[in-house]
C-alpha atoms as a PDB file:
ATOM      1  CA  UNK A   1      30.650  10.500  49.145  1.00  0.00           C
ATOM      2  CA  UNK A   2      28.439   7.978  47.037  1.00  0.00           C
ATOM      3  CA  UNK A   3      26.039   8.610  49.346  1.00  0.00           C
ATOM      4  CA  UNK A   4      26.210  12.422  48.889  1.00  0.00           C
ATOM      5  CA  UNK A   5      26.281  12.092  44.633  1.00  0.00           C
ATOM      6  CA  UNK A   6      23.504   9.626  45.315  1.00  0.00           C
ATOM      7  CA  UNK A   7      21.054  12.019  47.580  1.00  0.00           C
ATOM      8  CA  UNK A   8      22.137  14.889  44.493  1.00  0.00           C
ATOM      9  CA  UNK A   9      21.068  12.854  41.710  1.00  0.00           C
ATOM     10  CA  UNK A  10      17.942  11.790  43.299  1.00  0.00           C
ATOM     11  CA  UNK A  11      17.007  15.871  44.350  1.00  0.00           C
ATOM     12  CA  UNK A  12      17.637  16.637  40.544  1.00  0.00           C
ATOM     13  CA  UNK A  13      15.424  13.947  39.508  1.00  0.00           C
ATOM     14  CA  UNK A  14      12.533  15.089  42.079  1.00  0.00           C
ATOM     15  CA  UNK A  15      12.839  18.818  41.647  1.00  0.00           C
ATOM     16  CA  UNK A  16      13.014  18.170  36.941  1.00  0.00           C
ATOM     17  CA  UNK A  17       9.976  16.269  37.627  1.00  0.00           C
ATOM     18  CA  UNK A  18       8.151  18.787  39.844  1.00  0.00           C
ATOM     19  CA  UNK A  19       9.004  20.997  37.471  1.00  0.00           C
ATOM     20  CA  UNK A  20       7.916  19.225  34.515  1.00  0.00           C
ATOM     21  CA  UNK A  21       4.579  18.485  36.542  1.00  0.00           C
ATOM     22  CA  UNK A  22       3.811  22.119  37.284  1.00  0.00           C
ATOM     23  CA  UNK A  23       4.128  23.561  33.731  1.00  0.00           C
ATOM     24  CA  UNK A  24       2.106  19.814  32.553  1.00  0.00           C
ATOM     25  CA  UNK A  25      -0.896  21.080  34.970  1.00  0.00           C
ATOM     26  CA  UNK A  26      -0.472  25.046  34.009  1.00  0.00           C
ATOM     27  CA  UNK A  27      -0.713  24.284  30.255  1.00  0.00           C
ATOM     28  CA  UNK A  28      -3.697  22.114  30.933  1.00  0.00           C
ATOM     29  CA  UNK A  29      -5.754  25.144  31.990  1.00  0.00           C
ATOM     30  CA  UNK A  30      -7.594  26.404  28.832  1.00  0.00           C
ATOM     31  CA  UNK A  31      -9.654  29.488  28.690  1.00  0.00           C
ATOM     32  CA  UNK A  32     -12.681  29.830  27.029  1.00  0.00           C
ATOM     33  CA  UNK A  33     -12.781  31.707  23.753  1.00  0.00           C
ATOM     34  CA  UNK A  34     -14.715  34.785  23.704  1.00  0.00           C
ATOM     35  CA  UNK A  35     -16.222  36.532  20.785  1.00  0.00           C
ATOM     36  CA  UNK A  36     -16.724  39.776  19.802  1.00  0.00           C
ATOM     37  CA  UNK A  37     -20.382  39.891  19.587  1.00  0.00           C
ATOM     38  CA  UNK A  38     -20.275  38.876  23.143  1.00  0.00           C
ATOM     39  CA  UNK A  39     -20.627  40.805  26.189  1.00  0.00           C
ATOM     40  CA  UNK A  40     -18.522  40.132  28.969  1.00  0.00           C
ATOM     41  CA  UNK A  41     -19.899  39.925  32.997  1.00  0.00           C
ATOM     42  CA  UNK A  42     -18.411  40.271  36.255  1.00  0.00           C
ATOM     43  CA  UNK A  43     -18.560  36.503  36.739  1.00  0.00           C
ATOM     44  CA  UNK A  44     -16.803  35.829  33.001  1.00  0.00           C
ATOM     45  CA  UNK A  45     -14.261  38.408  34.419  1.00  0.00           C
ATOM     46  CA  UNK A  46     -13.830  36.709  37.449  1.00  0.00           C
ATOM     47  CA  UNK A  47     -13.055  33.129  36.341  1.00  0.00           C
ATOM     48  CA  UNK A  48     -10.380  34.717  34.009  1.00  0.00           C
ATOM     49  CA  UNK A  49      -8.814  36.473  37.132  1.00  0.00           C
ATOM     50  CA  UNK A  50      -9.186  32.731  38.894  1.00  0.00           C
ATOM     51  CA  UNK A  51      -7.436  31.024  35.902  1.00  0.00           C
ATOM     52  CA  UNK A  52      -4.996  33.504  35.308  1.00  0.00           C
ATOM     53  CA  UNK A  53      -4.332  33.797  39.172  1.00  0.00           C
ATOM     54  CA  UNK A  54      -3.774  29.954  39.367  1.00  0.00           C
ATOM     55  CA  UNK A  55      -1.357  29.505  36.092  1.00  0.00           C
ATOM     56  CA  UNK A  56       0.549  31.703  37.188  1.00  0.00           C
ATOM     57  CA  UNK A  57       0.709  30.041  40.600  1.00  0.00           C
ATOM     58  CA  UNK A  58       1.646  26.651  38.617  1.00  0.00           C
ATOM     59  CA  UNK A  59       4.048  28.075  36.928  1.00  0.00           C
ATOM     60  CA  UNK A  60       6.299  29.864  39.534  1.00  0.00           C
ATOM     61  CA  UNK A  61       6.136  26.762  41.054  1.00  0.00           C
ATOM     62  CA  UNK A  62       7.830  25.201  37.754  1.00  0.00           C
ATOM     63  CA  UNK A  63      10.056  27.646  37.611  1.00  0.00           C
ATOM     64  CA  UNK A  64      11.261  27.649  41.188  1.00  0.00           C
ATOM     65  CA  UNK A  65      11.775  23.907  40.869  1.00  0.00           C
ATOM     66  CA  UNK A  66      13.812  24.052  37.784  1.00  0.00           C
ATOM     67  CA  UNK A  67      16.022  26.675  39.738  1.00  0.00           C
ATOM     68  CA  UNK A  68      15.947  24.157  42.279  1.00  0.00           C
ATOM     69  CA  UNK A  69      17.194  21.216  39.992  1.00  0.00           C
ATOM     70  CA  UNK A  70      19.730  23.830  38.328  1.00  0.00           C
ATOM     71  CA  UNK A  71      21.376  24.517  41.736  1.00  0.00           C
ATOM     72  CA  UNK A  72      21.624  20.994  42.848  1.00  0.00           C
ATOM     73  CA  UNK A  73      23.141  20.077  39.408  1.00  0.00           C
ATOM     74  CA  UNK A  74      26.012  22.690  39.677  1.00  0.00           C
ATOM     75  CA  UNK A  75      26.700  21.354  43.344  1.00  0.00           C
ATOM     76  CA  UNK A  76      26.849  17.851  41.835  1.00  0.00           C
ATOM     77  CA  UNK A  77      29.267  19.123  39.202  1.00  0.00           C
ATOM     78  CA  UNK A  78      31.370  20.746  41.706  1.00  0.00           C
ATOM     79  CA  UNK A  79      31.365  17.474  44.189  1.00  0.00           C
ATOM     80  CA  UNK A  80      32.595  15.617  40.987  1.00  0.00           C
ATOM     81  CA  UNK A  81      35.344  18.127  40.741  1.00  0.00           C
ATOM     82  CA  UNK A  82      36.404  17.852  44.439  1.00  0.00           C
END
């Protein structure tokens, strides 16, 4: 059973920090301003699809972790109960 609580603890701690990681690195991704006066090209299109494309990559993968680290907290809580 220690074992088990251990293993839990240690899965929270991995999948919070994965978590914390992923949204860290999708944050980081700044787009460049664009003014009015400027006119827009495919390939200023097309690095806004990329950076979209990959934030929002980044963060499903935070957000699926922190489901992750919710789910292995309520089975903790529940061991603890049992």
């Amino acid at each position: 059973m220690p074992t088990l609580i251990f293993l839990l603890d240690f899965g929270i701690f991995v999948a919070a920090g994965l978590s914390g990681l992923s949204w860290y690195l999708a944050s980081k991704r700044l787009l460049r301003r664009i003014d009015k006066a400027e006119e827009l090209n495919r390939l200023d299109l097309n690095r806004m699809v990329v950076a979209f494309n990959r934030t929002q990559a980044l963060n499903r993968r935070a957000a699926l972790a922190t489901s992750a680290a919710g789910v292995l907290a309520a089975v903790r809580m529940l061991v603890n109960l049992f």
